[in-house]
Protein backbone atom coordinates (compact mmCIF):
# COMPACT_ATOMS: atom_id res chain seq x y z
CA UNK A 1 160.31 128.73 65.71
CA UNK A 2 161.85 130.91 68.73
CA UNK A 3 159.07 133.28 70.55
CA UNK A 4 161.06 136.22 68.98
CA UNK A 5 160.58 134.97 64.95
CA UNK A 6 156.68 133.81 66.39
CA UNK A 7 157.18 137.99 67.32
CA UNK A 8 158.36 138.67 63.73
CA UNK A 9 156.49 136.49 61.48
CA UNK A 10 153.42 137.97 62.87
CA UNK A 11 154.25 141.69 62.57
CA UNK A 12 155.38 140.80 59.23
CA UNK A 13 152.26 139.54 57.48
CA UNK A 14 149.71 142.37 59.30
CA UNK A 15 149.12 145.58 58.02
CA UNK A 16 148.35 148.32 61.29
CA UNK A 17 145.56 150.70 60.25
CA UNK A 18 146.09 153.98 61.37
CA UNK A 19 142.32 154.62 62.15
CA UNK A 20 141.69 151.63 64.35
CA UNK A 21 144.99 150.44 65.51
CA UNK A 22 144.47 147.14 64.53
CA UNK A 23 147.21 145.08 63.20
CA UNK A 24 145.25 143.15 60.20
CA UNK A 25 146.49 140.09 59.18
CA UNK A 26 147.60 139.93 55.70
CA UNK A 27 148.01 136.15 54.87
CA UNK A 28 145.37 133.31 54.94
CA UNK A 29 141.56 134.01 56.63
CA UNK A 30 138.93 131.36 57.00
CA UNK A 31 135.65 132.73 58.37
CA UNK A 32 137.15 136.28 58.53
CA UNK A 33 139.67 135.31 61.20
CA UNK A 34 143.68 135.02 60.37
CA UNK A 35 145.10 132.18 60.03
CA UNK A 36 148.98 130.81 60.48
CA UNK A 37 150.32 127.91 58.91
CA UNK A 38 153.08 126.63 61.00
CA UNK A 39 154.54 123.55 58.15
CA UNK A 40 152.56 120.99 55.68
CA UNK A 41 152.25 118.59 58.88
CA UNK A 42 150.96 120.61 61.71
CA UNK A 43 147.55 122.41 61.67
CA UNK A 44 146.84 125.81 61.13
CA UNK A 45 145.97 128.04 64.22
CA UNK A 46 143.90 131.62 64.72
CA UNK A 47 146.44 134.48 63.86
CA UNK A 48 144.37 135.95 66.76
CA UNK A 49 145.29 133.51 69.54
CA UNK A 50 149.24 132.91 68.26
CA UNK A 51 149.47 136.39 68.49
CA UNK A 52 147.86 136.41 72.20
CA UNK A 53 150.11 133.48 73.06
CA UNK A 54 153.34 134.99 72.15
CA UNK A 55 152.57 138.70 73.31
CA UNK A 56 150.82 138.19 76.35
CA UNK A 57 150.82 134.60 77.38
CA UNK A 58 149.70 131.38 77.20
CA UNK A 59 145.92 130.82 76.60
CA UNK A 60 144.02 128.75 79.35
CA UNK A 61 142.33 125.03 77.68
CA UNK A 62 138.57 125.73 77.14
CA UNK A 63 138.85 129.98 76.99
CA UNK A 64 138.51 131.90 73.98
CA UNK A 65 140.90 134.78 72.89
CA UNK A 66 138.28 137.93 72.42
CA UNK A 67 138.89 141.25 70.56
CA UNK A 68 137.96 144.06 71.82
CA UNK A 69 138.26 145.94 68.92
CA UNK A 70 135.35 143.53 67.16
CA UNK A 71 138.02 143.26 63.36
CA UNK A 72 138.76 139.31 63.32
CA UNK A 73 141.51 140.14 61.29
CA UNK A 74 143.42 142.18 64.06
CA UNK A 75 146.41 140.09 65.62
CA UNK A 76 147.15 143.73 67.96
CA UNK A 77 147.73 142.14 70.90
CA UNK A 78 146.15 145.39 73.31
CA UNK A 79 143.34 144.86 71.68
CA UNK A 80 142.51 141.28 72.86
CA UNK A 81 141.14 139.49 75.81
CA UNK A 82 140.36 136.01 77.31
CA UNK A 83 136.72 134.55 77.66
CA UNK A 84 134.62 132.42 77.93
CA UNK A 85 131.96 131.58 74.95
CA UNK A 86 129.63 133.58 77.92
CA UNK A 87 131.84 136.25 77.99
CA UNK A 88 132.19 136.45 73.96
CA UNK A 89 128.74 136.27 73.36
CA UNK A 90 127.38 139.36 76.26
CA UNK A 91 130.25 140.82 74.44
CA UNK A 92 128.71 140.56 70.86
CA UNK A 93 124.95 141.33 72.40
CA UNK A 94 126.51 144.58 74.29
CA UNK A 95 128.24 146.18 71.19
CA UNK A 96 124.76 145.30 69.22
CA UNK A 97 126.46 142.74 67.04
CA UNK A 98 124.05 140.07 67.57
CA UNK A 99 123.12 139.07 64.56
CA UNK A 100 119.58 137.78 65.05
CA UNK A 101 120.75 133.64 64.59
CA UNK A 102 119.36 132.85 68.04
CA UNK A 103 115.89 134.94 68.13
CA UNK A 104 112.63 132.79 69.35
CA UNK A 105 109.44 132.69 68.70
CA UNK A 106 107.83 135.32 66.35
CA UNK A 107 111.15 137.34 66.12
CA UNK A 108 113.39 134.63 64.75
CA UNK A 109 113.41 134.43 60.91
CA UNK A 110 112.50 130.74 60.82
CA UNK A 111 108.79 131.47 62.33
CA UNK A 112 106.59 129.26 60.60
CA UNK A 113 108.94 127.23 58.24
CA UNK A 114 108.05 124.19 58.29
CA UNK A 115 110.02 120.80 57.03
CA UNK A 116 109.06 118.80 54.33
CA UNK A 117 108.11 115.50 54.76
CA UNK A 118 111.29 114.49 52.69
CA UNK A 119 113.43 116.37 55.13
CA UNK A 120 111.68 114.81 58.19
CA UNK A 121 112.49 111.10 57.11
CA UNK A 122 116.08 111.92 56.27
CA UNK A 123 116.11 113.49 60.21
CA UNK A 124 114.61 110.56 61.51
CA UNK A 125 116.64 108.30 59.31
CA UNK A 126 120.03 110.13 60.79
CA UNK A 127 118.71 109.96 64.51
CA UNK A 128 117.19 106.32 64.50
CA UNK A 129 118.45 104.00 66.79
CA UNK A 130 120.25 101.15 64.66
CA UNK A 131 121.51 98.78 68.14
CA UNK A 132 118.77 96.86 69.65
CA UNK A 133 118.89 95.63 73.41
CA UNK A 134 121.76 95.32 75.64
CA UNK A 135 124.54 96.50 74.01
CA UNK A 136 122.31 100.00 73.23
CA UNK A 137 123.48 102.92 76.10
CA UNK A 138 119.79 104.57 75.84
CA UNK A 139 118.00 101.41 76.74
CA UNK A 140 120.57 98.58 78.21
CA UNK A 141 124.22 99.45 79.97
CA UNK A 142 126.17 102.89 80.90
CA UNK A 143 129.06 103.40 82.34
CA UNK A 144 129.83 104.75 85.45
CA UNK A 145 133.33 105.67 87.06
CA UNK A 146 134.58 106.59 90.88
CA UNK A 147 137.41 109.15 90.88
CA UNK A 148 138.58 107.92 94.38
CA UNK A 149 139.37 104.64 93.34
CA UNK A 150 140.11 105.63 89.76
CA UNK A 151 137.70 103.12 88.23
CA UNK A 152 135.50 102.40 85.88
CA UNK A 153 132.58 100.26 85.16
CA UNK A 154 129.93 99.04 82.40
CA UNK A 155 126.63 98.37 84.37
CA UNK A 156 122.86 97.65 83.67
CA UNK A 157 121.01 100.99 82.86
CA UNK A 158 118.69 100.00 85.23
CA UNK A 159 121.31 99.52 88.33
CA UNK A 160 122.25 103.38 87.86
CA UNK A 161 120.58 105.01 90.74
CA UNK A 162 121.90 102.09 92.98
CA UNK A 163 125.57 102.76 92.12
CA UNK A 164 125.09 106.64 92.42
CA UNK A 165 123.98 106.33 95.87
CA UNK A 166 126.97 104.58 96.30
CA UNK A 167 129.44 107.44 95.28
CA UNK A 168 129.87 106.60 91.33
CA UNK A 169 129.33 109.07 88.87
CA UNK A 170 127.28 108.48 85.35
CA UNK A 171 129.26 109.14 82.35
CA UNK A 172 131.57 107.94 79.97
CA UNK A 173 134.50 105.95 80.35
CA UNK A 174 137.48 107.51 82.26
CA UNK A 175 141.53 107.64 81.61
CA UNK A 176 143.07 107.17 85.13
């Protein structure tokens, strides 16, 4: 699709509500947001951030597109932003739409649940370590990589602070 049927397409499945501005989206949602289908082989994408892409521009890797307007359903392009989670969440907290999920201590509604012991040995079960010795990155190697030379290495765990003094940074293996 050309930007300008991108354009049409998505004025054509919203509805604009007269009250808020907002142009709700009138096809698919999935967790309250719109959502496009492009064909059968490529993934869906947020009506939200198609909309953003095509009106305003394109969206930076790792940013969120925001709405200021707090309707997940609205594809109104004035009434979005880019963000960061940060930015999302101070967002959420400053309009009083935090909804209480992330509350500790005595405030949070899972004060003094407690697992049964069924649930504990499924947990440990799922986080057990299953690769003994060497081969195991928590106990025996790591890898290590040096963007100046573009390399990367699998060392002993226990040679780590050696190589870092030497420039290397701990991590996973790189793509050069």
């Amino acid at each position: 699709m050309k930007k300008q049927e991108f354009k049409n397409y998505l004025i054509k499945n919203s509805t604009v509500n007269k009250e808020t501005g907002c142009w709700e989206w009138s096809k698919g949602l999935t967790h309250g947001y719109g959502v496009t289908f492009r064909n059968k082989i490529e993934y869906s994408r947020r009506a939200h951030r198609l909309s953003y892409k095509i009106f305003v521009g394109p969206v930076p890797k790792g940013l969120l597109v925001c709405h200021h307007c707090d309707n997940p359903k609205c594809v109104n392009p004035k009434h979005l932003f880019i963000g960061t989670n940060m930015d999302n969440t101070t967002d959420k907290m400053r309009k009083g739409r935090w909804n209480g999920n992330h509350l500790k201590g005595e405030n949070s509604p899972w004060w003094g649940r407690k697992h049964k012991q069924e649930s504990k040995d499924k947990i440990g079960a799922a986080n057990a370590i299953h690769q003994k010795g060497k081969g195991n990155n928590q106990y025996g190697t790591c890898w290590i990589y040096n963007l100046g030379w573009e390399e990367n290495k699998k060392i002993p765990r226990f040679e780590l602070k050696d190589w870092i003094k030497q420039g290397w940074i701990a991590g996973r293996k790189m793509k050069f």
